[in-house]
N, C-alpha and C. Protein backbone atom coordinates (compact mmCIF):
# COMPACT_ATOMS: atom_id res chain seq x y z
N UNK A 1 -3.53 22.83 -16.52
CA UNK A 1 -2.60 23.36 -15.54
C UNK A 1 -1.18 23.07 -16.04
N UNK A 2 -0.26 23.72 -16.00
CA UNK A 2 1.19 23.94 -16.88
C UNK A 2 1.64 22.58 -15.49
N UNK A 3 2.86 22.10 -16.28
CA UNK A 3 3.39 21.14 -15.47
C UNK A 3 4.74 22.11 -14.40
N UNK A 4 4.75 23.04 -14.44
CA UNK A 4 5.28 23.85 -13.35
C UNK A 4 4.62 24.25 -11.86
N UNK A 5 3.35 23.67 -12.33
CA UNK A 5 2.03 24.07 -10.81
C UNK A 5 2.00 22.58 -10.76
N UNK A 6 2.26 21.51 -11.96
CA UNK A 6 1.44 20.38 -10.97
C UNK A 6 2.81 19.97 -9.38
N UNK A 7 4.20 20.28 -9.85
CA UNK A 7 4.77 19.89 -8.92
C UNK A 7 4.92 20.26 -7.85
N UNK A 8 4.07 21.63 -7.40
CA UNK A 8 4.12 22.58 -6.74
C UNK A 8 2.94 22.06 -5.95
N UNK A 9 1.82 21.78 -6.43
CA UNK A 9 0.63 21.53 -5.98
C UNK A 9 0.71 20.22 -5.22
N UNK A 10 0.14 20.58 -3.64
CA UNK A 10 0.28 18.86 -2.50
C UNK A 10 -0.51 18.65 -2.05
N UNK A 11 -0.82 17.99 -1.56
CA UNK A 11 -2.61 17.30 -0.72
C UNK A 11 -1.79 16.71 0.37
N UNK A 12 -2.13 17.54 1.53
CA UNK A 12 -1.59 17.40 2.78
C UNK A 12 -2.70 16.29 3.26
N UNK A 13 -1.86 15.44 3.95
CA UNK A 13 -2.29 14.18 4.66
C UNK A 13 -2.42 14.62 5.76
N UNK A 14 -3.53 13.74 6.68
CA UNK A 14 -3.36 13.63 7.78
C UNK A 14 -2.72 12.06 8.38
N UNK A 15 -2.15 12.09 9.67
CA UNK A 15 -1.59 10.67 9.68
C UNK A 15 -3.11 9.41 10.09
N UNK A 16 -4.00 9.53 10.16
CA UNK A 16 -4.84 8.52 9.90
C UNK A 16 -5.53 8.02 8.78
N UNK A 17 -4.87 9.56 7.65
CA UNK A 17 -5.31 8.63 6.32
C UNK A 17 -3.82 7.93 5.98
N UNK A 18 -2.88 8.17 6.37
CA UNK A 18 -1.46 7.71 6.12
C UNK A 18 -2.00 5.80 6.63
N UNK A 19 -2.27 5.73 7.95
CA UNK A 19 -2.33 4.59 8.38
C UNK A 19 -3.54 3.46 7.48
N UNK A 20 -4.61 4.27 6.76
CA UNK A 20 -5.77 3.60 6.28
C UNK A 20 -5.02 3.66 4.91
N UNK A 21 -4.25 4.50 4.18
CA UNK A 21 -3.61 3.94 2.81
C UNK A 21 -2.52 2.76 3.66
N UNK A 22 -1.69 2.59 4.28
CA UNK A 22 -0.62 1.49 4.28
C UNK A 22 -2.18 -0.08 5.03
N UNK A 23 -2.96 0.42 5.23
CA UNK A 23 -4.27 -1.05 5.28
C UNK A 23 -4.16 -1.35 3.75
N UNK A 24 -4.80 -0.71 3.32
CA UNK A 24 -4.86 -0.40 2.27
C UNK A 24 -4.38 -1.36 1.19
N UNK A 25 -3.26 -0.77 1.09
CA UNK A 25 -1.76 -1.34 0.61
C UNK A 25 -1.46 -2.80 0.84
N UNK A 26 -1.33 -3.44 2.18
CA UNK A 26 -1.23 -4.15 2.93
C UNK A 26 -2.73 -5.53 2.46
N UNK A 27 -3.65 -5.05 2.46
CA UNK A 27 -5.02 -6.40 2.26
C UNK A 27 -4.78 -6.54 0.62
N UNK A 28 -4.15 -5.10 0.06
CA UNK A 28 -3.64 -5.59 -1.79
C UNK A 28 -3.12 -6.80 -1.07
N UNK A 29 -1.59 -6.75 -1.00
CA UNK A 29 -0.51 -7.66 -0.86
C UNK A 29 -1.24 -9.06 -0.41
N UNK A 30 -2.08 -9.02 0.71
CA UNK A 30 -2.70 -10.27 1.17
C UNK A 30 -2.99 -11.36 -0.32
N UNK A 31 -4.44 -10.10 -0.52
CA UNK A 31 -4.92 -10.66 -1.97
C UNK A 31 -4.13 -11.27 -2.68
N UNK A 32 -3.02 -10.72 -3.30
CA UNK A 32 -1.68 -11.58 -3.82
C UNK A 32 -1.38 -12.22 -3.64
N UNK A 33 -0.97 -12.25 -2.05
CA UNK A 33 -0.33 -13.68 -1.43
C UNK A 33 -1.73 -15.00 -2.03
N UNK A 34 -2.93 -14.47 -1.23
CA UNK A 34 -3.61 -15.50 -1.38
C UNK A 34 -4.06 -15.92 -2.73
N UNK A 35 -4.12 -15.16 -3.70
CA UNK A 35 -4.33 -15.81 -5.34
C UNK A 35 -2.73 -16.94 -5.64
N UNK A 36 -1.94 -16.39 -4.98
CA UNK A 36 -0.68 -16.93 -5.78
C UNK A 36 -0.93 -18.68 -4.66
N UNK A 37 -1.55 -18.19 -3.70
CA UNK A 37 -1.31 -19.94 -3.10
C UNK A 37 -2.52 -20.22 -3.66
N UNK A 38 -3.41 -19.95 -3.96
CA UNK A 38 -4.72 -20.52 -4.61
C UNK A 38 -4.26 -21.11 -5.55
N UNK A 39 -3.51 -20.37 -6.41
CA UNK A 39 -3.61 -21.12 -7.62
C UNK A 39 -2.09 -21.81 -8.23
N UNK A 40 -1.32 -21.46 -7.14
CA UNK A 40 -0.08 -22.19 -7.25
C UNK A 40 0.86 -21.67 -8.10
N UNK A 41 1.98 -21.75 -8.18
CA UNK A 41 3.25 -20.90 -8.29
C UNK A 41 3.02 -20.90 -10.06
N UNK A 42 3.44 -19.98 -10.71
CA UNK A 42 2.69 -19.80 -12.04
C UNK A 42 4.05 -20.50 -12.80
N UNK A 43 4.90 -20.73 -12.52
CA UNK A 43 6.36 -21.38 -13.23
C UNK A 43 5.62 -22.94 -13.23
N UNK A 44 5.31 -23.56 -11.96
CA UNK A 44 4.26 -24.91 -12.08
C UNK A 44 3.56 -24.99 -12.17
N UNK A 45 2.55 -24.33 -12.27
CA UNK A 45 0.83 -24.67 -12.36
C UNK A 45 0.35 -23.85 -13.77
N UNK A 46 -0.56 -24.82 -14.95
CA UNK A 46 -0.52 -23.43 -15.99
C UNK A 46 -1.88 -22.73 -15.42
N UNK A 47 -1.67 -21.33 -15.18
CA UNK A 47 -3.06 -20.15 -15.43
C UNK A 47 -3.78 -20.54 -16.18
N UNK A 48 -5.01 -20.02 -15.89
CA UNK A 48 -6.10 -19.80 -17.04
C UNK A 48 -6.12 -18.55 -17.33
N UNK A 49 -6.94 -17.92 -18.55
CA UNK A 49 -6.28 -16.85 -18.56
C UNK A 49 -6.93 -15.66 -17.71
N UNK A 50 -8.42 -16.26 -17.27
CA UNK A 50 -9.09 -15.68 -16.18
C UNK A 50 -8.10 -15.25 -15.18
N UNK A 51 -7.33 -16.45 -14.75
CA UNK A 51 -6.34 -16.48 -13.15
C UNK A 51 -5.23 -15.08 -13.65
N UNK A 52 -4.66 -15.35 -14.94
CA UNK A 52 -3.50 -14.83 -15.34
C UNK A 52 -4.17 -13.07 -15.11
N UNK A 53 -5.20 -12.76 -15.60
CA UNK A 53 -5.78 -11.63 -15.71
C UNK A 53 -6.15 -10.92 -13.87
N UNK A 54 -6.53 -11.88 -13.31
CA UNK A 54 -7.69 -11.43 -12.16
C UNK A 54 -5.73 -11.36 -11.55
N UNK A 55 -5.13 -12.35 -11.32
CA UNK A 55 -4.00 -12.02 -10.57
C UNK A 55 -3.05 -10.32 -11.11
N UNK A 56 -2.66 -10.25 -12.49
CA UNK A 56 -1.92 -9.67 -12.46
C UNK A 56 -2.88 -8.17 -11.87
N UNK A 57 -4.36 -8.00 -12.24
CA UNK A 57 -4.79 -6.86 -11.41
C UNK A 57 -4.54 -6.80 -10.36
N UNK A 58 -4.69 -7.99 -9.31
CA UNK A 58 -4.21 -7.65 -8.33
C UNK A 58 -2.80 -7.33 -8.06
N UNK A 59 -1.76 -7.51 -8.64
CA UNK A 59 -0.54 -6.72 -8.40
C UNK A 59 -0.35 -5.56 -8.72
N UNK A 60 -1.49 -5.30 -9.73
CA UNK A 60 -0.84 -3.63 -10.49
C UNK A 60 -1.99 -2.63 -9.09
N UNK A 61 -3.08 -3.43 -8.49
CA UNK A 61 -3.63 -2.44 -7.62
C UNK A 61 -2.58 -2.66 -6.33
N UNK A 62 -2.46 -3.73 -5.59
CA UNK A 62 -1.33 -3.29 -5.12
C UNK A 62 -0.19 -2.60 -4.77
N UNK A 63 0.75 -2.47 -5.86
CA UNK A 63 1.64 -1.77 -6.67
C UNK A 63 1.15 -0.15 -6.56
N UNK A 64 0.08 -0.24 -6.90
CA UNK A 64 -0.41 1.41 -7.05
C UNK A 64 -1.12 1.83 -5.31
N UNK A 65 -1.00 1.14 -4.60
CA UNK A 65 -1.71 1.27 -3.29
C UNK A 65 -0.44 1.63 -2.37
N UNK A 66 0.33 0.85 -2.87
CA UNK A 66 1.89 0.42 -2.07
C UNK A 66 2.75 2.31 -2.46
N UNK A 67 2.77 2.35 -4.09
CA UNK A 67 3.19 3.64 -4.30
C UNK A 67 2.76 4.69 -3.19
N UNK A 68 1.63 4.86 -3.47
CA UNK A 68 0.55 6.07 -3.01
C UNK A 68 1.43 6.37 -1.36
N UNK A 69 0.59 5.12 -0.98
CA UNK A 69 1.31 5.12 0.47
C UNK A 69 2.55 5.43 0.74
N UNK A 70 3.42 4.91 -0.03
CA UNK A 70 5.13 5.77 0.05
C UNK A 70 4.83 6.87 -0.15
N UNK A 71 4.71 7.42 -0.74
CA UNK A 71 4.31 8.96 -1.66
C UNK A 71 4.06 9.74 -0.10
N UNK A 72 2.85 9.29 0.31
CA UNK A 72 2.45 10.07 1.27
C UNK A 72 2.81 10.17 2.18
N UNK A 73 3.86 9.07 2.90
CA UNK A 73 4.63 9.19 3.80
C UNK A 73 6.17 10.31 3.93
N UNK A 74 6.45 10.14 2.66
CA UNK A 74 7.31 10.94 2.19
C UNK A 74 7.36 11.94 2.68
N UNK A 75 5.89 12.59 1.61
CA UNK A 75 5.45 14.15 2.00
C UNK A 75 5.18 14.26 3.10
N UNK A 76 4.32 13.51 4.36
CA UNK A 76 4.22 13.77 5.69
C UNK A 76 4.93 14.06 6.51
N UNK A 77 6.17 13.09 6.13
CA UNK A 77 7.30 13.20 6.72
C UNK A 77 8.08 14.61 6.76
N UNK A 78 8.56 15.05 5.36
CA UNK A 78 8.88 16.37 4.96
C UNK A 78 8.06 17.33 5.66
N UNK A 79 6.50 17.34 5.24
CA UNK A 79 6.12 18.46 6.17
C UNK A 79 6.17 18.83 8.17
N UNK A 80 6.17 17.22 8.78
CA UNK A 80 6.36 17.61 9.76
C UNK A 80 7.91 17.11 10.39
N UNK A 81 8.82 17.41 9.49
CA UNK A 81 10.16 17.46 10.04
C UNK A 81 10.26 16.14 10.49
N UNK A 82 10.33 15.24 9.91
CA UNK A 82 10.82 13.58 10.29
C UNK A 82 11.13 12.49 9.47
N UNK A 83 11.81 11.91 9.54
CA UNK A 83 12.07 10.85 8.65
C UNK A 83 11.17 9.68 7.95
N UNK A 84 11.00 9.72 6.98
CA UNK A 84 10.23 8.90 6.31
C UNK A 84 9.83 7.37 7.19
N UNK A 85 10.96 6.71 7.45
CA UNK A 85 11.48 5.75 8.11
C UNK A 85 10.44 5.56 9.73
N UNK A 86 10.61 7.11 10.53
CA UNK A 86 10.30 7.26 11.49
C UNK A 86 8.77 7.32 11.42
N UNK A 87 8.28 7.66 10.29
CA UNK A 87 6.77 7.96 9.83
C UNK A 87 6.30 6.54 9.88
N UNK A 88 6.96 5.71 8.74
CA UNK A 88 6.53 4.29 8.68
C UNK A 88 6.12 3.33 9.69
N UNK A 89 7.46 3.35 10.56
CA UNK A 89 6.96 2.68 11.81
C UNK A 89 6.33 3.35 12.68
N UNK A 90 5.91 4.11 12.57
CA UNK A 90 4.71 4.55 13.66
C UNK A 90 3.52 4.07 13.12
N UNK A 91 3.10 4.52 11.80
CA UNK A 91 2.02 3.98 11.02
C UNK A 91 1.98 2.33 11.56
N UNK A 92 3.15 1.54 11.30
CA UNK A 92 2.93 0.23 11.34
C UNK A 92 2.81 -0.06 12.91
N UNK A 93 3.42 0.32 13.82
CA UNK A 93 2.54 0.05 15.09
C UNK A 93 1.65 -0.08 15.69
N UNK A 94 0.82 1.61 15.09
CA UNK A 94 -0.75 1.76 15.21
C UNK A 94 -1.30 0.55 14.62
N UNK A 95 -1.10 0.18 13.48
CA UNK A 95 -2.01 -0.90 12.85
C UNK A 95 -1.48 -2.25 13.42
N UNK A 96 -0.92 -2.18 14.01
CA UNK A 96 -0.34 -3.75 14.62
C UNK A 96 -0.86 -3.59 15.81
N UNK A 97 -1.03 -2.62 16.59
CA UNK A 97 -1.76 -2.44 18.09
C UNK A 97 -2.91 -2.38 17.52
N UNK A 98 -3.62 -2.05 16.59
CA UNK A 98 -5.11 -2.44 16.20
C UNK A 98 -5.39 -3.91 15.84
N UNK A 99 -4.66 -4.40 15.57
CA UNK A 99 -5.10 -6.00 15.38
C UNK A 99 -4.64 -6.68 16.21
N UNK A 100 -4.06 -6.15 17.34
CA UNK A 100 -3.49 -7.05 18.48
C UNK A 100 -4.88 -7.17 18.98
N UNK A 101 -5.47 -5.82 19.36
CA UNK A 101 -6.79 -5.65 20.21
C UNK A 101 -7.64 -6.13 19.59
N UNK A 102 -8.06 -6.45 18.14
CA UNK A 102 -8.55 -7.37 17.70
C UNK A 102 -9.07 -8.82 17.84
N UNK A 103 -7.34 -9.14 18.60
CA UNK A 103 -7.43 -10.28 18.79
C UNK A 103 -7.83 -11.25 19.97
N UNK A 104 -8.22 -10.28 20.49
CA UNK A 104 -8.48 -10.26 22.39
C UNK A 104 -9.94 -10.32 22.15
């Protein structure tokens, strides 16, 4: 396909896959958080190279989870006339009123 169709070409979201990519996105980041306190700040503690390896995957899936999800908010946004911004926090409400009720 010529690179004049790929930019042309979009995969319309719906907003509940918008909200299940920013989960998504979001249990990456956890993972992160929690390898980096597992195994302690990498400036003080030396890696193994297992840790060094298994961690940095988890940032590059992250990273690529975190993209996506911008990406698609973007375009959602654009197609139904709203601000990226305005997209986000709605997404993040829904999922914050889902783990509120969670918590009950």
């Amino acid at each position: 396909m010529p690179a004049s169709s790929l930019s042309s070409w979009r995969v319309a979201h719906t907003f509940e896959e918008l909200v299940e990519k920013r989960r998504a996105a979001d249990q990456a980041h956890n993972r992160v958080e929690e390898l980096r306190d597992s195994y302690g700040p990498p400036t003080q503690a030396k890696w193994t190279q297992r840790q060094s390896r298994t961690y940095e995957t988890a940032v590059r899936a992250w990273r690529d989870l975190d993209r996506d999800v911008q990406a698609a908010m973007t375009e959602y946004a654009r197609e139904h006339g709203k601000t990226r911004r305005a997209v986000e926090a709605r997404v993040r409400k829904v999922i914050q009123g889902a783990e509120q009720g969670q918590e009950r």
